[in-house]
PDB file of N, CA and C in Angstrom:
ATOM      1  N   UNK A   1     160.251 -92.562 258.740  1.00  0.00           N
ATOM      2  CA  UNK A   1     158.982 -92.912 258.137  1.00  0.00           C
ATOM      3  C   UNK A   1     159.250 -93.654 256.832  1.00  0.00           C
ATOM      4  N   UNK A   2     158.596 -94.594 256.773  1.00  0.00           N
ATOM      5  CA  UNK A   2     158.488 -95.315 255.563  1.00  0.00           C
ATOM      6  C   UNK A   2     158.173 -95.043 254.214  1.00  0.00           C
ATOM      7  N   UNK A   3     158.428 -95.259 253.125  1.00  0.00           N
ATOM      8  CA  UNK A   3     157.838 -94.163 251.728  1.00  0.00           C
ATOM      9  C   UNK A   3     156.462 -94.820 251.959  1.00  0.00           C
ATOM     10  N   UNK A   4     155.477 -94.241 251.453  1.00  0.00           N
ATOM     11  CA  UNK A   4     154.435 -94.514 251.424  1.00  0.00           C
ATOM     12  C   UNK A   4     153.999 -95.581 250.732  1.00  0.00           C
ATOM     13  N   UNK A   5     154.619 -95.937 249.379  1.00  0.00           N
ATOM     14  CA  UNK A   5     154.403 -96.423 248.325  1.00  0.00           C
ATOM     15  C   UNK A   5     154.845 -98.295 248.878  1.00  0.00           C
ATOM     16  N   UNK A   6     155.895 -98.432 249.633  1.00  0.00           N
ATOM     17  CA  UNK A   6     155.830 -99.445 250.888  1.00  0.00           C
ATOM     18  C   UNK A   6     154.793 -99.813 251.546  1.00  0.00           C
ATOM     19  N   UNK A   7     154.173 -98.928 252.439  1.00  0.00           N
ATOM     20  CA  UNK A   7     152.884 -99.114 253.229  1.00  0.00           C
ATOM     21  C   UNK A   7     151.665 -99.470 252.225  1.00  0.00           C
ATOM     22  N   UNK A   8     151.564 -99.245 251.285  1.00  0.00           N
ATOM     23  CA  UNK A   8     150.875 -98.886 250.257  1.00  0.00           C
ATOM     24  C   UNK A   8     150.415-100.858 249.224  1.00  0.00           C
ATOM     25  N   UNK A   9     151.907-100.962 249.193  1.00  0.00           N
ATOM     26  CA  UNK A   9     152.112-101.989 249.165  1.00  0.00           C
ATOM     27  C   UNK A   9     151.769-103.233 249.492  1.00  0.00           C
ATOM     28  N   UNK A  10     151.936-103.528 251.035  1.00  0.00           N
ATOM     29  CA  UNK A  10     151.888-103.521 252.201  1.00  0.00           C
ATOM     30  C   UNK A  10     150.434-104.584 252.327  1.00  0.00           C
ATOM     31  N   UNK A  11     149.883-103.256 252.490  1.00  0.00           N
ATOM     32  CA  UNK A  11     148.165-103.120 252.896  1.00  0.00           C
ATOM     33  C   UNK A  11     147.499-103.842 251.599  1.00  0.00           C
ATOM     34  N   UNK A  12     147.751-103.555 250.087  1.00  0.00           N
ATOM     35  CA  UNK A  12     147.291-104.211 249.192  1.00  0.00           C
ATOM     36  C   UNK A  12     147.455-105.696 249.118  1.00  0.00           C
ATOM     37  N   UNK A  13     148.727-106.590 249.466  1.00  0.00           N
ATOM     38  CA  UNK A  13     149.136-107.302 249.907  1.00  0.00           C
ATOM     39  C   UNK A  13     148.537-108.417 250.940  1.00  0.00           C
ATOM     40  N   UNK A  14     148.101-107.467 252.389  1.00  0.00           N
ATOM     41  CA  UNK A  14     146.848-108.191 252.876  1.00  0.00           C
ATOM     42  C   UNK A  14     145.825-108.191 252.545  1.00  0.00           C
ATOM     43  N   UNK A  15     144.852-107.297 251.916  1.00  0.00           N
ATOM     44  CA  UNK A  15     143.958-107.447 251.385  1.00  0.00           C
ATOM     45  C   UNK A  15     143.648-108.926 249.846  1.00  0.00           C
ATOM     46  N   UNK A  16     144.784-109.221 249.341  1.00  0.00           N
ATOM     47  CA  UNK A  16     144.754-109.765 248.406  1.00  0.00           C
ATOM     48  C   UNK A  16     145.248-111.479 249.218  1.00  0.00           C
ATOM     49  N   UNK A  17     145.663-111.643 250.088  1.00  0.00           N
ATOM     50  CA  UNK A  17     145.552-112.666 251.270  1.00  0.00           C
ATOM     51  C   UNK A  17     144.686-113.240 251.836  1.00  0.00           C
ATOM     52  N   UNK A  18     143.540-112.165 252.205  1.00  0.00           N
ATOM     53  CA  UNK A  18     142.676-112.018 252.979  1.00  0.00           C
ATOM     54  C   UNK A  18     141.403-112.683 251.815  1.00  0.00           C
ATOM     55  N   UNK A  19     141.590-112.117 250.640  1.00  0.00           N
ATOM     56  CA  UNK A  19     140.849-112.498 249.456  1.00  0.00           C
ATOM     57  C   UNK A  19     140.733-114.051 248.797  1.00  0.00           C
ATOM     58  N   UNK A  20     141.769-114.436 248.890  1.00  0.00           N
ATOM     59  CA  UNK A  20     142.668-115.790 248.602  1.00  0.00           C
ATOM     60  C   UNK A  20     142.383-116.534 249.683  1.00  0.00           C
ATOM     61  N   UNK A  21     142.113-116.767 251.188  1.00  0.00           N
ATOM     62  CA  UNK A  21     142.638-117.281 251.601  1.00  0.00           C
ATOM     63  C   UNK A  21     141.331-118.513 251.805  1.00  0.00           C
ATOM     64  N   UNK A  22     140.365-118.613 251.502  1.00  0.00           N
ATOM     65  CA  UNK A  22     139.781-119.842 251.467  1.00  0.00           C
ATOM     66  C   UNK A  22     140.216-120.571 250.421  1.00  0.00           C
ATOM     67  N   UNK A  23     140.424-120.384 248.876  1.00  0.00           N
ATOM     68  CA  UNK A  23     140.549-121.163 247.917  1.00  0.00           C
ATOM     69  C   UNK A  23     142.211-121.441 248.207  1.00  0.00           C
ATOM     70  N   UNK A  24     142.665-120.791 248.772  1.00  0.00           N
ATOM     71  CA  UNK A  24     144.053-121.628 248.978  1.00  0.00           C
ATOM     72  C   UNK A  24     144.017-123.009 250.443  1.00  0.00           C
ATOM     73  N   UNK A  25     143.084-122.698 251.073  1.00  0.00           N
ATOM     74  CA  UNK A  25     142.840-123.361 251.841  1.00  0.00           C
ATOM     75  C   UNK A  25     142.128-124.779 251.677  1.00  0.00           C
ATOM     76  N   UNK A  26     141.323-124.508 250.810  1.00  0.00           N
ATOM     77  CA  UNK A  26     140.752-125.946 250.027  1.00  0.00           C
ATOM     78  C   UNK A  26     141.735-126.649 249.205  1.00  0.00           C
ATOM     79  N   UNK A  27     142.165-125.977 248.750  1.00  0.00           N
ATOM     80  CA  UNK A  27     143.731-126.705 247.359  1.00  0.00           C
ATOM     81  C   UNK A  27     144.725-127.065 248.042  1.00  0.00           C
ATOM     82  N   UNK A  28     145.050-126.670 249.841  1.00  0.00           N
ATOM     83  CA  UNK A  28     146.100-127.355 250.826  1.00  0.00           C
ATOM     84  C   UNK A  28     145.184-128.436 251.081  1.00  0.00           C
ATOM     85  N   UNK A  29     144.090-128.382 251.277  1.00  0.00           N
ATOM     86  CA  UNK A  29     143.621-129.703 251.882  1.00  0.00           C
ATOM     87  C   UNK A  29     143.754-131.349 250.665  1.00  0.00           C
ATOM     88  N   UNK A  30     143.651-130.588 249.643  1.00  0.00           N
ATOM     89  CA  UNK A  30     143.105-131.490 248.242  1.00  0.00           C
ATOM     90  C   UNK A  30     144.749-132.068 247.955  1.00  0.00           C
ATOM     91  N   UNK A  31     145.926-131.140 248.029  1.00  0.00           N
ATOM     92  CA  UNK A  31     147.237-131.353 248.323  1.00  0.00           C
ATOM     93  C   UNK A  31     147.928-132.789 249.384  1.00  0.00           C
ATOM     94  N   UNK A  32     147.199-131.901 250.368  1.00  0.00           N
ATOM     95  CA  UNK A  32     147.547-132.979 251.397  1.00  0.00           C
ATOM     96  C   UNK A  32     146.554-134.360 251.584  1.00  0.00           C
ATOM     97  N   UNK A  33     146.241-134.303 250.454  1.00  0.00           N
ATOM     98  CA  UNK A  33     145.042-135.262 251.286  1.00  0.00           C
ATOM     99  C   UNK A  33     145.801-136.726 249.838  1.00  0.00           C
ATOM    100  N   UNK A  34     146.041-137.645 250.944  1.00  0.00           N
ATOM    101  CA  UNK A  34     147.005-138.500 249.860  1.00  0.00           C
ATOM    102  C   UNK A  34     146.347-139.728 249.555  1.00  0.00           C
ATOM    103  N   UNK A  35     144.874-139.743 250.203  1.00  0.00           N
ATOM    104  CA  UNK A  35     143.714-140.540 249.833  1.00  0.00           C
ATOM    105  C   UNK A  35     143.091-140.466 248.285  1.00  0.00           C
ATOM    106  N   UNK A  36     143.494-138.794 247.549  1.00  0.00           N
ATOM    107  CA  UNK A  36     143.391-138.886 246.050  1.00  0.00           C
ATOM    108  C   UNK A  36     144.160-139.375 245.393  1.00  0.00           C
ATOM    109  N   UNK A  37     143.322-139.441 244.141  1.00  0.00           N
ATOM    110  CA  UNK A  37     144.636-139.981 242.809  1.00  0.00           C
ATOM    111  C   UNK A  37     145.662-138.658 242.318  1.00  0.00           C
ATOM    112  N   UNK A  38     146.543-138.927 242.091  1.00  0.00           N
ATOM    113  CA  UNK A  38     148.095-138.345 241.924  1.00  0.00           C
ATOM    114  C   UNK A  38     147.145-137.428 240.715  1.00  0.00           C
ATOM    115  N   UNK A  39     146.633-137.749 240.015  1.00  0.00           N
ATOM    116  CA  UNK A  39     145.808-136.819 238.411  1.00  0.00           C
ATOM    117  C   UNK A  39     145.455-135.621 239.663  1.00  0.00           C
ATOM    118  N   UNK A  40     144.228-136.257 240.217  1.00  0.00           N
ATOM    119  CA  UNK A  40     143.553-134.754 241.126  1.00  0.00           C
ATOM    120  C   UNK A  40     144.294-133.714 242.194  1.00  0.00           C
ATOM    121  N   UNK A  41     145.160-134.392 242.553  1.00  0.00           N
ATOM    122  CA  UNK A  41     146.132-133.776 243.297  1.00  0.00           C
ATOM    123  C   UNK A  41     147.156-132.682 242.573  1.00  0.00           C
ATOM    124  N   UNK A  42     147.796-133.035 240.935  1.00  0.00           N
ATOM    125  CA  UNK A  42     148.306-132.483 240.180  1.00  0.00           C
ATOM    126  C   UNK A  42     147.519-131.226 239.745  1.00  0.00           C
ATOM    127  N   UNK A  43     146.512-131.794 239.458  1.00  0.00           N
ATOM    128  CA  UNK A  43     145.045-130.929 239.089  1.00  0.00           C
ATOM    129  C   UNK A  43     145.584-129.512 240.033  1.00  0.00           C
ATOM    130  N   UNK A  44     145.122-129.911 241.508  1.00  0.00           N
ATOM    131  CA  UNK A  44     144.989-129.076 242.239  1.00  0.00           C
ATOM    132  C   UNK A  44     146.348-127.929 242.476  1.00  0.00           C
ATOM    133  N   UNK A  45     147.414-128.781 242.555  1.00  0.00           N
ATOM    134  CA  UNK A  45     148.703-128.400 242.228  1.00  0.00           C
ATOM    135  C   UNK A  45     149.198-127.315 241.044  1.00  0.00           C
ATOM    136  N   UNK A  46     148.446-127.591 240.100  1.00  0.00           N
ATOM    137  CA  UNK A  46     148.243-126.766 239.124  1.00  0.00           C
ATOM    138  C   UNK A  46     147.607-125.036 238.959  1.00  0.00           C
ATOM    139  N   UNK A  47     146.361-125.330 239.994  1.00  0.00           N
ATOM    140  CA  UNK A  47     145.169-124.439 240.345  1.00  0.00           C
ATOM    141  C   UNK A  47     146.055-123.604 241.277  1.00  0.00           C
ATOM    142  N   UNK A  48     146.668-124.478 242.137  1.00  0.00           N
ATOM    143  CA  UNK A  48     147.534-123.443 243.736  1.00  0.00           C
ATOM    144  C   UNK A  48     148.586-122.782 242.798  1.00  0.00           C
ATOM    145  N   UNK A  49     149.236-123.111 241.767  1.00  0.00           N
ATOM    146  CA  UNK A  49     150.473-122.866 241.126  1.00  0.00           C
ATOM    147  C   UNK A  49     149.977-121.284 240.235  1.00  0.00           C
ATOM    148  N   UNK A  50     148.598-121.491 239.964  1.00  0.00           N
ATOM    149  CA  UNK A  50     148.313-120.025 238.966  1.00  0.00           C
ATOM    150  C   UNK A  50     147.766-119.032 240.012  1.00  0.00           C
ATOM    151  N   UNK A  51     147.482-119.576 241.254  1.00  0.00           N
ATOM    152  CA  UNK A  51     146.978-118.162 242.345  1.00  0.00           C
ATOM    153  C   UNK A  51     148.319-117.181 242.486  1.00  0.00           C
ATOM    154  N   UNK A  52     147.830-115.758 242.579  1.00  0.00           N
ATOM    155  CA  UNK A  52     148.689-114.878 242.057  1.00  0.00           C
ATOM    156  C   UNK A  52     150.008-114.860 243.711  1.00  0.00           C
ATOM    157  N   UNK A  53     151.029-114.638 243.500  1.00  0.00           N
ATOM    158  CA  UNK A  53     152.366-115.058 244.378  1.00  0.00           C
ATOM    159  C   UNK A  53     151.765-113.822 246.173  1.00  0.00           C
ATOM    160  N   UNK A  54     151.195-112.961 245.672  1.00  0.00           N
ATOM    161  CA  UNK A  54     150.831-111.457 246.873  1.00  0.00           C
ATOM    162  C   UNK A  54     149.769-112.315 247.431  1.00  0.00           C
ATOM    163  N   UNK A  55     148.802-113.846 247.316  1.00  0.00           N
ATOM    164  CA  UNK A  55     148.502-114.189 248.007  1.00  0.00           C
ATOM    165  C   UNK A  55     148.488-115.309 248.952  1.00  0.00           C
ATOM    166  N   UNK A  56     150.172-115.463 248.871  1.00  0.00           N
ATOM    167  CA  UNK A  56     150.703-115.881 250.200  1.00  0.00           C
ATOM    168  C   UNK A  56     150.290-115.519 251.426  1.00  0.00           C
ATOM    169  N   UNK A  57     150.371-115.808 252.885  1.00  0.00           N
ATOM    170  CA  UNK A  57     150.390-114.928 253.577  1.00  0.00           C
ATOM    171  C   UNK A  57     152.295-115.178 254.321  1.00  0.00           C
ATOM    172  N   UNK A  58     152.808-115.562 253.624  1.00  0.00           N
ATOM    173  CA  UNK A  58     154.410-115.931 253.855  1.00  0.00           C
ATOM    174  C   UNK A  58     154.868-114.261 253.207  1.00  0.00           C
ATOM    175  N   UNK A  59     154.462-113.608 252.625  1.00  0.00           N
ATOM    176  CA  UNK A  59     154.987-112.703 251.750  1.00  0.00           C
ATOM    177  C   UNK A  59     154.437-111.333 252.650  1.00  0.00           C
ATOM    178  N   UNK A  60     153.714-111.627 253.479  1.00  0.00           N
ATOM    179  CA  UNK A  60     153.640-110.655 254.115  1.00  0.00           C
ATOM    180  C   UNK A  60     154.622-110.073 255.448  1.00  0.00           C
ATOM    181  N   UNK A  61     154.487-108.482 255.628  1.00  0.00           N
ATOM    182  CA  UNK A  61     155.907-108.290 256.644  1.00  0.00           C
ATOM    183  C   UNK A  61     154.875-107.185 257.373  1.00  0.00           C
ATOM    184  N   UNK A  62     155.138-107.677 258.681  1.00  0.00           N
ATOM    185  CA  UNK A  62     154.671-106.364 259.983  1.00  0.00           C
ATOM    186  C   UNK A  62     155.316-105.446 260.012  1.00  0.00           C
ATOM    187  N   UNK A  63     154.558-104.389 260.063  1.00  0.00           N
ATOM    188  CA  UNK A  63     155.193-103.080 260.381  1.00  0.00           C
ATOM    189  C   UNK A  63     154.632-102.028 261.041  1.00  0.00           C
ATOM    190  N   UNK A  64     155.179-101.038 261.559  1.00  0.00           N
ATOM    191  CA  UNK A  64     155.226-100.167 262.702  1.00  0.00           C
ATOM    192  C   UNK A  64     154.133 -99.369 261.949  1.00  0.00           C
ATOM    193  N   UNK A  65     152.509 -99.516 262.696  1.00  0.00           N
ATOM    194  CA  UNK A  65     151.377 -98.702 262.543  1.00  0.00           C
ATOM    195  C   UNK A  65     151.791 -97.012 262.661  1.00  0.00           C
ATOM    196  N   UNK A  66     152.405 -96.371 263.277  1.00  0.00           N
ATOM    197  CA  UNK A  66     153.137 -95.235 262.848  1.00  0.00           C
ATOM    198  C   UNK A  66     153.768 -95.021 262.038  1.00  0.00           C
ATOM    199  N   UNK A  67     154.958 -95.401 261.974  1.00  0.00           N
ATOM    200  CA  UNK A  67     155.956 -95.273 260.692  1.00  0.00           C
ATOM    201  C   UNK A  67     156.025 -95.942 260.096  1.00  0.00           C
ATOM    202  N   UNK A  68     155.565 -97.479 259.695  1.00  0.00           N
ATOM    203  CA  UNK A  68     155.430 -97.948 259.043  1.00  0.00           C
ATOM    204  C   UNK A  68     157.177 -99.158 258.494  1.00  0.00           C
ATOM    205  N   UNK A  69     157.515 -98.757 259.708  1.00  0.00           N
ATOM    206  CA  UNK A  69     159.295 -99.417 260.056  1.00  0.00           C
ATOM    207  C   UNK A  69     158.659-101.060 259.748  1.00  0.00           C
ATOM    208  N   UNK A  70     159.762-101.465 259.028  1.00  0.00           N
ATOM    209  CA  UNK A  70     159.436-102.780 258.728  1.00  0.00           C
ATOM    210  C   UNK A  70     160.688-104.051 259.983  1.00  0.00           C
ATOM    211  N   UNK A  71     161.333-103.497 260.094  1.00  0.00           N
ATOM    212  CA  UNK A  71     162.148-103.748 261.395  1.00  0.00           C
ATOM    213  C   UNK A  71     161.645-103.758 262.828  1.00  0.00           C
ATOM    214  N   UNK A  72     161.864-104.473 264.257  1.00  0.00           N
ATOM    215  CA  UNK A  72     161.997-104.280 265.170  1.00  0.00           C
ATOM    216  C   UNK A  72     160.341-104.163 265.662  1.00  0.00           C
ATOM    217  N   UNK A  73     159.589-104.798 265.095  1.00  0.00           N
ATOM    218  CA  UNK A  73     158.341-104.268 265.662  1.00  0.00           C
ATOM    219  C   UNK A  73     157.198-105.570 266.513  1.00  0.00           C
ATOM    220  N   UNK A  74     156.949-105.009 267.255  1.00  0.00           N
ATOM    221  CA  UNK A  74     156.832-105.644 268.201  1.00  0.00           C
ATOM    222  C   UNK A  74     154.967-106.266 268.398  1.00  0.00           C
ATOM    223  N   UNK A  75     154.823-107.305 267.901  1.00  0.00           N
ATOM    224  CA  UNK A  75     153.717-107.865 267.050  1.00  0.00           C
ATOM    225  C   UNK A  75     152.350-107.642 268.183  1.00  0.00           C
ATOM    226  N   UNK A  76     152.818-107.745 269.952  1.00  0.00           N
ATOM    227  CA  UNK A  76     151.479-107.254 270.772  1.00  0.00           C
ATOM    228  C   UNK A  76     150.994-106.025 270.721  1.00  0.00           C
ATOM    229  N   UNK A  77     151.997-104.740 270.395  1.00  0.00           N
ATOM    230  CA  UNK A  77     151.678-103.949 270.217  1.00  0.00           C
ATOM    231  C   UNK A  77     151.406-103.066 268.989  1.00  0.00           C
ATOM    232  N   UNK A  78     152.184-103.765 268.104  1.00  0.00           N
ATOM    233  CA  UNK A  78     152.256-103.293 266.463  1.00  0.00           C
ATOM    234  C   UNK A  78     153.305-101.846 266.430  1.00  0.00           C
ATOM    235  N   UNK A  79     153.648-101.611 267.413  1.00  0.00           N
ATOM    236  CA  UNK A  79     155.027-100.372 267.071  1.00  0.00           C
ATOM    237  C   UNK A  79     156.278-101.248 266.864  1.00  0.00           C
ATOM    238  N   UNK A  80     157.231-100.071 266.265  1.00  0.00           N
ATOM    239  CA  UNK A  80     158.307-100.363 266.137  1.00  0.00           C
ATOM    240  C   UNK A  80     159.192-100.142 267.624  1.00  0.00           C
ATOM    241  N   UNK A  81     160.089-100.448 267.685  1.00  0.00           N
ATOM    242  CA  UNK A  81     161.182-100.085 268.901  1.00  0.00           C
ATOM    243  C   UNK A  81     160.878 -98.993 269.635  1.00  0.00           C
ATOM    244  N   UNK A  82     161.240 -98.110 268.745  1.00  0.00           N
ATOM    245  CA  UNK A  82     161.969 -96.944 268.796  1.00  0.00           C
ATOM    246  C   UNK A  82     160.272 -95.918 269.887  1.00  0.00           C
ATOM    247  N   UNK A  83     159.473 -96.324 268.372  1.00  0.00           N
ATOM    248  CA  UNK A  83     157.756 -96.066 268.856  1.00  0.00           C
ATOM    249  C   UNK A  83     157.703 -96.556 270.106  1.00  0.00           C
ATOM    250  N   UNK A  84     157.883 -97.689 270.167  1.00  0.00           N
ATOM    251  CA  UNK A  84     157.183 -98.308 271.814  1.00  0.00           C
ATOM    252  C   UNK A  84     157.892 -97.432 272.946  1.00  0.00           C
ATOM    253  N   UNK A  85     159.587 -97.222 272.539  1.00  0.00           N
ATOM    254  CA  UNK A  85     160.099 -96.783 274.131  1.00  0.00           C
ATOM    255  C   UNK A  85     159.678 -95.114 273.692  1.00  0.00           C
ATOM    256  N   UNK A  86     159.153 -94.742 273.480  1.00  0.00           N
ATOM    257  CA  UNK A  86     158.965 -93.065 273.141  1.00  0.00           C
ATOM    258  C   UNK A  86     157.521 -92.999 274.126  1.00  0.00           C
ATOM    259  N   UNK A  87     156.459 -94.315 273.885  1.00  0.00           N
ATOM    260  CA  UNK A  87     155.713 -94.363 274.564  1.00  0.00           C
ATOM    261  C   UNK A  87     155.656 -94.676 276.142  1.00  0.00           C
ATOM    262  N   UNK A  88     156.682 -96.186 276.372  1.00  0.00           N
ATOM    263  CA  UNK A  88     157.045 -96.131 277.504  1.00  0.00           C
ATOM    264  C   UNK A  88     157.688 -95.074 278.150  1.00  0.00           C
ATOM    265  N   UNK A  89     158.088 -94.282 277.845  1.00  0.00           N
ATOM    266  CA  UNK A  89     158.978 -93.229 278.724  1.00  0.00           C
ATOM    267  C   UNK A  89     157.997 -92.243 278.915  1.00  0.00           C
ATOM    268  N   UNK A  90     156.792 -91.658 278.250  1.00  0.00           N
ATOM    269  CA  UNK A  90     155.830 -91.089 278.323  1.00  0.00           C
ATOM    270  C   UNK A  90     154.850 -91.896 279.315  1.00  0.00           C
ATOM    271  N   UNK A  91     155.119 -92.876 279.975  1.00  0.00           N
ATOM    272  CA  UNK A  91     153.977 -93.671 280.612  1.00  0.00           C
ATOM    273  C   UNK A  91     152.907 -94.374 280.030  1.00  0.00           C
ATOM    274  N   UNK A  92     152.496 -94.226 278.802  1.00  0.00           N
ATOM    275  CA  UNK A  92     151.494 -94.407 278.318  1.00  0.00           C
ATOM    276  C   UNK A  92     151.195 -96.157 277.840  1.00  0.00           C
ATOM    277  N   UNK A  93     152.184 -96.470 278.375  1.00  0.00           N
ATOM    278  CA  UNK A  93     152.075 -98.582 277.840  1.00  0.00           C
ATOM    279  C   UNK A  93     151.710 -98.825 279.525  1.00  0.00           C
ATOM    280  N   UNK A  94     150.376 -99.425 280.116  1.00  0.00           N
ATOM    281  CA  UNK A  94     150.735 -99.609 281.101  1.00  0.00           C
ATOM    282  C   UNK A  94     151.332-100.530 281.602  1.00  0.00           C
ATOM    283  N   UNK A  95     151.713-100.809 283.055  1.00  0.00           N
ATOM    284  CA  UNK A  95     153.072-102.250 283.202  1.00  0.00           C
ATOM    285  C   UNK A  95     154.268-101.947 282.526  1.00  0.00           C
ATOM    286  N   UNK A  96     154.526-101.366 281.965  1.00  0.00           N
ATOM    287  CA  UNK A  96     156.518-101.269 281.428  1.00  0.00           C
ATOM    288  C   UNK A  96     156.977 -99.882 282.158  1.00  0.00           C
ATOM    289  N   UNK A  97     157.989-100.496 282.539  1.00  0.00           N
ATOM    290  CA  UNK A  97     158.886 -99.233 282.641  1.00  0.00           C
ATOM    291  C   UNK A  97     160.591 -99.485 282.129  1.00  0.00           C
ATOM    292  N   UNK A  98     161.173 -98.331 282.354  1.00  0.00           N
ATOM    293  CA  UNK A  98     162.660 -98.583 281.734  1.00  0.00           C
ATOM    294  C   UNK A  98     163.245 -99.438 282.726  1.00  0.00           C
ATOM    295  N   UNK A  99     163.814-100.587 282.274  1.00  0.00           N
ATOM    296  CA  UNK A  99     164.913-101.701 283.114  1.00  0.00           C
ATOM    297  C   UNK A  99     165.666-100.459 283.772  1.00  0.00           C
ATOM    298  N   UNK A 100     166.427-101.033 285.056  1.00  0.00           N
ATOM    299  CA  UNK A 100     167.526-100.523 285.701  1.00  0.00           C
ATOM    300  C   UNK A 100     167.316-101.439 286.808  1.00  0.00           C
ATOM    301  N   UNK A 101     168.940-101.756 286.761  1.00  0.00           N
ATOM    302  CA  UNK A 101     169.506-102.803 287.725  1.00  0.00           C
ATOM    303  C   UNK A 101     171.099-102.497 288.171  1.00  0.00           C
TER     304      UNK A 101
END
């Protein structure tokens, strides 16, 4: 299990993404858009440069809705490894079973 203070982390992290993510979305467009003058573009460059770094969404990391494993986790289902085959072997994923060949 993960310390909490990780998960904790984590979750504040998307929320502050999730918060951000139109005005970063207008300041990529104003960025890319090479029809402005180099002043407004800097401008904007400036504005994207003081939004706080947690609202990336590059800075964010998936992790295992149980334990909170930041490793190995498997993004259709949101478990980690270890989680998923504990479930598959219990039956409970339907369609998987253990390989053997």
């Amino acid at each position: 299990m993960a310390k909490l203070a990780l998960i904790n982390r984590e979750e504040k992290r998307r929320k502050t993404v999730e918060r951000f993510a139109v005005k970063r979305a207008g300041l990529q467009l104003v960025l890319n858009d090479s029809s402005l003058s180099d002043e407004e573009r800097f401008e904007a460059r400036l504005k994207f440069q003081a939004l706080p770094r947690n609202s990336s969404p590059v800075r964010l990391r998936n992790r295992c809705k149980l334990t909170g494993r930041p490793r190995g986790v498997y993004r259709k289902f949101g478990l980690g490894r270890s989680k998923l085959r504990d479930f598959v072997m219990r039956g409970e994923v339907p369609g998987m079973t253990k390989a053997s060949w």
